[in-house]
Protein backbone atom coordinates (compact mmCIF):
# COMPACT_ATOMS: atom_id res chain seq x y z
CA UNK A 1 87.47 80.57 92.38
CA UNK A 2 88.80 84.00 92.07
CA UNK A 3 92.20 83.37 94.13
CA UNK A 4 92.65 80.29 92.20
CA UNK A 5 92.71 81.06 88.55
CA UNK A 6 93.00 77.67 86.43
CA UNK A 7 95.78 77.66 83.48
CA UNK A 8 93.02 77.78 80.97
CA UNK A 9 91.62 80.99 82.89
CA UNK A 10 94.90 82.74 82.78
CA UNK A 11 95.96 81.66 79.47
CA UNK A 12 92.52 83.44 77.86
CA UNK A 13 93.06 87.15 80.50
CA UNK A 14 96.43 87.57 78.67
CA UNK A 15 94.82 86.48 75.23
CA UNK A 16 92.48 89.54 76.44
CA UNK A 17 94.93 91.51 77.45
CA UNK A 18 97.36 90.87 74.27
CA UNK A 19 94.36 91.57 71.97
CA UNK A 20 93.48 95.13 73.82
CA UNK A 21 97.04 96.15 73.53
CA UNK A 22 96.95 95.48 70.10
CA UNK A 23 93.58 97.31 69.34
CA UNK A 24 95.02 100.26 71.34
CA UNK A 25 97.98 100.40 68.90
CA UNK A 26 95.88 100.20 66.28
CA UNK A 27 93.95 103.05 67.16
CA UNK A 28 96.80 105.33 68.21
CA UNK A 29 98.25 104.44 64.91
CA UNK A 30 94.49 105.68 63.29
CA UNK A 31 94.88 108.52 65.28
CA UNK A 32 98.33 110.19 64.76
CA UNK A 33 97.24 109.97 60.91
CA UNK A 34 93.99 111.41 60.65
CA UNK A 35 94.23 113.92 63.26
CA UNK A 36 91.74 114.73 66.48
CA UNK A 37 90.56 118.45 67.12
CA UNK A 38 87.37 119.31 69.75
CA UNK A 39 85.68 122.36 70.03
CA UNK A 40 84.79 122.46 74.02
CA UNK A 41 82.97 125.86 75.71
CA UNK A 42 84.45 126.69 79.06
CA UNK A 43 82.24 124.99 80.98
CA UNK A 44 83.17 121.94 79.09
CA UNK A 45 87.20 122.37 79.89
CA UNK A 46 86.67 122.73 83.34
CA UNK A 47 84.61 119.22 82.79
CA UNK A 48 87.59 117.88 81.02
CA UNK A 49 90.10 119.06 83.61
CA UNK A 50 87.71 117.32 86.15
CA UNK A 51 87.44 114.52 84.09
CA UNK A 52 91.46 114.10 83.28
CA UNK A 53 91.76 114.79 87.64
CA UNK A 54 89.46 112.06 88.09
CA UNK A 55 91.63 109.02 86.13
CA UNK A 56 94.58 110.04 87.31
CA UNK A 57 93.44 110.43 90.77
CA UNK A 58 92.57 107.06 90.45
CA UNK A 59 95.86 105.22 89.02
CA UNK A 60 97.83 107.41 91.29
CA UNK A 61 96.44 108.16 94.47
CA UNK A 62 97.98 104.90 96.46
CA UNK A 63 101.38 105.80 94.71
CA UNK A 64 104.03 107.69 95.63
CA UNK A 65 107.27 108.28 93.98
CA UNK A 66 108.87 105.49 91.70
CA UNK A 67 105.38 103.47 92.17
CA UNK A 68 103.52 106.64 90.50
CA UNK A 69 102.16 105.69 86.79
CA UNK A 70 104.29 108.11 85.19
CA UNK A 71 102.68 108.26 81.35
CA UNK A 72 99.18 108.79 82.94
CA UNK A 73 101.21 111.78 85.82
CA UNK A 74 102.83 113.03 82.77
CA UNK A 75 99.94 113.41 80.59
CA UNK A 76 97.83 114.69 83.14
CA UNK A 77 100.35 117.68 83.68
CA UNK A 78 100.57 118.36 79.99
CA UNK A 79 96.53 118.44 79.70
CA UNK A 80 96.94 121.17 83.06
CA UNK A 81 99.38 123.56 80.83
CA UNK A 82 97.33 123.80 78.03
CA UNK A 83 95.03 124.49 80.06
CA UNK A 84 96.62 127.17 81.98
CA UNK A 85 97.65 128.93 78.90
CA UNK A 86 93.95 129.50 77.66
CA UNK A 87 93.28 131.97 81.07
CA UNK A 88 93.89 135.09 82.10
CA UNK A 89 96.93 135.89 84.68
CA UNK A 90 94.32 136.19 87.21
CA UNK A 91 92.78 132.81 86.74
CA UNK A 92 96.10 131.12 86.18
CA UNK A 93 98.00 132.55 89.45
CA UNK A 94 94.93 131.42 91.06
CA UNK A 95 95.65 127.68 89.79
CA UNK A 96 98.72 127.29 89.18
CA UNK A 97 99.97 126.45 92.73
CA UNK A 98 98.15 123.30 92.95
CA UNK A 99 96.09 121.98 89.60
CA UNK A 100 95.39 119.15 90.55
CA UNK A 101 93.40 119.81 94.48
CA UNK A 102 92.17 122.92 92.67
CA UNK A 103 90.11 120.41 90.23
CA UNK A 104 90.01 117.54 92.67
CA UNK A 105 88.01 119.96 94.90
CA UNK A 106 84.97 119.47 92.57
CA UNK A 107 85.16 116.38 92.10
CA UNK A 108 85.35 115.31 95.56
CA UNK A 109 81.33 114.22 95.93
CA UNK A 110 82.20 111.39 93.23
CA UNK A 111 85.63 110.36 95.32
CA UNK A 112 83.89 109.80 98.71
CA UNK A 113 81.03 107.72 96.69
CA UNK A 114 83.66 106.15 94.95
CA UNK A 115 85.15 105.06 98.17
CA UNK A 116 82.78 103.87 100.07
CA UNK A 117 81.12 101.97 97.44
CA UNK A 118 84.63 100.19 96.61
CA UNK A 119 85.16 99.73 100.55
CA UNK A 120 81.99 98.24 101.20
CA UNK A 121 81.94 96.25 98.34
CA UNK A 122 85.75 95.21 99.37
CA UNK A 123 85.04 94.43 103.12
CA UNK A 124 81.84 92.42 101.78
CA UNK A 125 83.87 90.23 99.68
CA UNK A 126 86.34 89.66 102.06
CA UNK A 127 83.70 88.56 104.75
CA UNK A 128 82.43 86.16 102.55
CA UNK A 129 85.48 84.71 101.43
CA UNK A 130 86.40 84.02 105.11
CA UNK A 131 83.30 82.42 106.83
CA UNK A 132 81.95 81.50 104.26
CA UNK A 133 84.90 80.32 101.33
CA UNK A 134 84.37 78.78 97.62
CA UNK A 135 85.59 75.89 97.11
CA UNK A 136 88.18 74.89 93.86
CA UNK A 137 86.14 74.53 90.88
CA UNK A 138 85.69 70.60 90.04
CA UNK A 139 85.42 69.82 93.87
CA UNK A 140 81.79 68.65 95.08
CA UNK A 141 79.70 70.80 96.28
CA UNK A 142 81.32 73.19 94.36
CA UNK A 143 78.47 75.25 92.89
CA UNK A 144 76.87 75.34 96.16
CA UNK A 145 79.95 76.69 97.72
CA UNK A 146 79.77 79.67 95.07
CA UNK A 147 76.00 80.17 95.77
CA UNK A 148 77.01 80.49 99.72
CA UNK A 149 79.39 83.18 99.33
CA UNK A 150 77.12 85.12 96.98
CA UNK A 151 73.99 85.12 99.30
CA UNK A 152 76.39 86.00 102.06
CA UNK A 153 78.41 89.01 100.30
CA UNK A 154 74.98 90.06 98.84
CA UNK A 155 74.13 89.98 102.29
CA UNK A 156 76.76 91.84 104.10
CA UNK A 157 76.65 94.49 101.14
CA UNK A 158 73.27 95.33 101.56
CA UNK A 159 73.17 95.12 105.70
CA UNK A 160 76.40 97.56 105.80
CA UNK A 161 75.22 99.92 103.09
CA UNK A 162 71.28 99.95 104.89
CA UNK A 163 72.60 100.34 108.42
CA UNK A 164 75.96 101.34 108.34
CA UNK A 165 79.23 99.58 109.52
CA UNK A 166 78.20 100.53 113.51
CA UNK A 167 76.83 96.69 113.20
CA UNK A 168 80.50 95.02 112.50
CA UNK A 169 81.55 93.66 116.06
CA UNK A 170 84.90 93.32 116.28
CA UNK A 171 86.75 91.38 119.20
CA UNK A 172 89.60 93.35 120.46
CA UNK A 173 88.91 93.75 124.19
CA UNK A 174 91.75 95.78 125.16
CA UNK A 175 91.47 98.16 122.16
CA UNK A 176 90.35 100.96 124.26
CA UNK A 177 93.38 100.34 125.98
CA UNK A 178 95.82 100.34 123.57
CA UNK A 179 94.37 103.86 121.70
CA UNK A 180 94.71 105.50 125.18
CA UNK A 181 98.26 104.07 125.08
CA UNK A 182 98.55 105.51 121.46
CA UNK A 183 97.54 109.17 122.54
CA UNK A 184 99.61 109.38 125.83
CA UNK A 185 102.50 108.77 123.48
CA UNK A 186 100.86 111.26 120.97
CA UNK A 187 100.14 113.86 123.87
CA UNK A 188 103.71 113.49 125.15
CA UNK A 189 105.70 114.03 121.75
CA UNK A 190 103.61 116.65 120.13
CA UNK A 191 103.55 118.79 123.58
CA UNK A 192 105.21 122.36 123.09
CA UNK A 193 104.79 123.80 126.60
CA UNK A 194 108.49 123.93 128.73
CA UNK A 195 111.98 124.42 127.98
CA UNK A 196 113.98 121.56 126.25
CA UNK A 197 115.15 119.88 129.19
CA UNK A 198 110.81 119.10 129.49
CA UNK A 199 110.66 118.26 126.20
CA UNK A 200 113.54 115.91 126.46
CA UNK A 201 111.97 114.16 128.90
CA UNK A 202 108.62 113.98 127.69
CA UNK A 203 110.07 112.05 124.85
CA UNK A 204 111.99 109.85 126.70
CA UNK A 205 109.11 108.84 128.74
CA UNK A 206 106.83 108.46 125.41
CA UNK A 207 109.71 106.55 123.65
CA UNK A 208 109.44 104.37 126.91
CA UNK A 209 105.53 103.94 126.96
CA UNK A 210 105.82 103.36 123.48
CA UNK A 211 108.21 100.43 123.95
CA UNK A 212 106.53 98.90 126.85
CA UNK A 213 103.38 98.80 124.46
CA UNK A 214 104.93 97.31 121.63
CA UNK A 215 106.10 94.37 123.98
CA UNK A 216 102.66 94.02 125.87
CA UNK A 217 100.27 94.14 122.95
CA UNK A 218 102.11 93.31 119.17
CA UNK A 219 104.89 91.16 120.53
CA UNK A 220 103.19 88.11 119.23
CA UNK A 221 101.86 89.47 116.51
CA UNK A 222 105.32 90.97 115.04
CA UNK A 223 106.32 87.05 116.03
CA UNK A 224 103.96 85.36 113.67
CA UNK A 225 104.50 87.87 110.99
CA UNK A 226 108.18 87.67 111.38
CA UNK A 227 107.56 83.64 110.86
CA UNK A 228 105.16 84.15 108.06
CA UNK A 229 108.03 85.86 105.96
CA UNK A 230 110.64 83.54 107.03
CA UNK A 231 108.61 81.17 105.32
């Protein structure tokens, strides 16, 4: 089961692992020595640039600060200067300000794909795993249990990406409620009309909405979490 990796499983990942890191030495090692030179045409370094945008779009975009992969940030940056110092003034004011949307904005087709593909494939998995769960490896009925959440991730994969996620019903029956809730609060803070008395008020009533909310609808759910934790 994937959430349940055996010691035998883990033991032969970081064999994997230990034997990539190894290779990669190897080959930075091969490298350094013999030297790497590309011709590319223009076309081709905006590919690269795209390219280089891409991967560290990926290893960075849910990171922020000390959580950003800094040899992949750093290298990406280095890639954008030499790049920057084969155009014309022009060209280079143009994008220097921001590299990395500049190239990101041609690339943006494969993100969204990227995306959805991931989040389907994601929300698929998860569905499975919850109605319809694997059991340990070993336990009877184990194999079947596997087959079961295959057919029904298969399933939910093919059903979203055919028709769309409009067919996930989800039971909330005051949600309508508590987004109307959400943008009277909304309406009341980001409202610019009055003097600053008005304003004052406005957030004093939102601040009070906002609290009455909290209490009515995520009380108990800040109470499980809360005891979750404490755990």
């Amino acid at each position: 089961m994937r959430d349940n990796m055996n010691t035998k499983t883990k033991k032969s990942l970081n064999a994997m692992y230990k034997e990539f890191a190894n290779k990669e030495k190897r080959l930075e090692k091969s490298i350094a020595e013999t030297g790497m030179q590309i011709s590319l045409t223009g076309k081709e370094k905006i590919m690269l640039m795209e390219l280089v945008t891409l991967g560290e779009w990926f290893v960075n975009a849910t990171k922020i600060g000390k959580d950003r992969i800094e040899k992949y940030y750093r290298f990406h940056s280095k890639i954008v200067k030499a790049f920057l110092a084969t155009l014309n003034k022009e060209d280079e004011k143009e994008i220097k300000d921001d590299p990395k949307d500049y190239f990101a904005s041609g690339v943006q087709d494969i993100i969204k794909s990227y995306e959805n593909d991931i989040f389907i494939g994601q929300l698929s998995e998860k569905l499975a795993d919850h109605f319809y769960p694997e059991l340990e490896l070993g336990a009877k009925d184990a194999f079947i249990s596997h087959i079961r959440n295959h057919s029904a991730r298969d399933n939910y994969e093919r059903d979203f990406k055919k028709k769309g996620l409009g067919i996930i019903r989800v039971d909330i029956p005051d949600l309508d409620e508590r987004v109307a809730v959400s943008e009277q609060v909304a309406r009341l803070c980001f409202d610019s009309e009055g003097t600053a008395e008005d304003k004052e008020e406005r957030h004093a009533k939102a601040e009070e909405i906002a609290k009455a909310a909290n209490k009515k609808y995520y009380s108990d759910t800040e109470d499980a979490t809360s005891n979750e934790q404490k755990k």
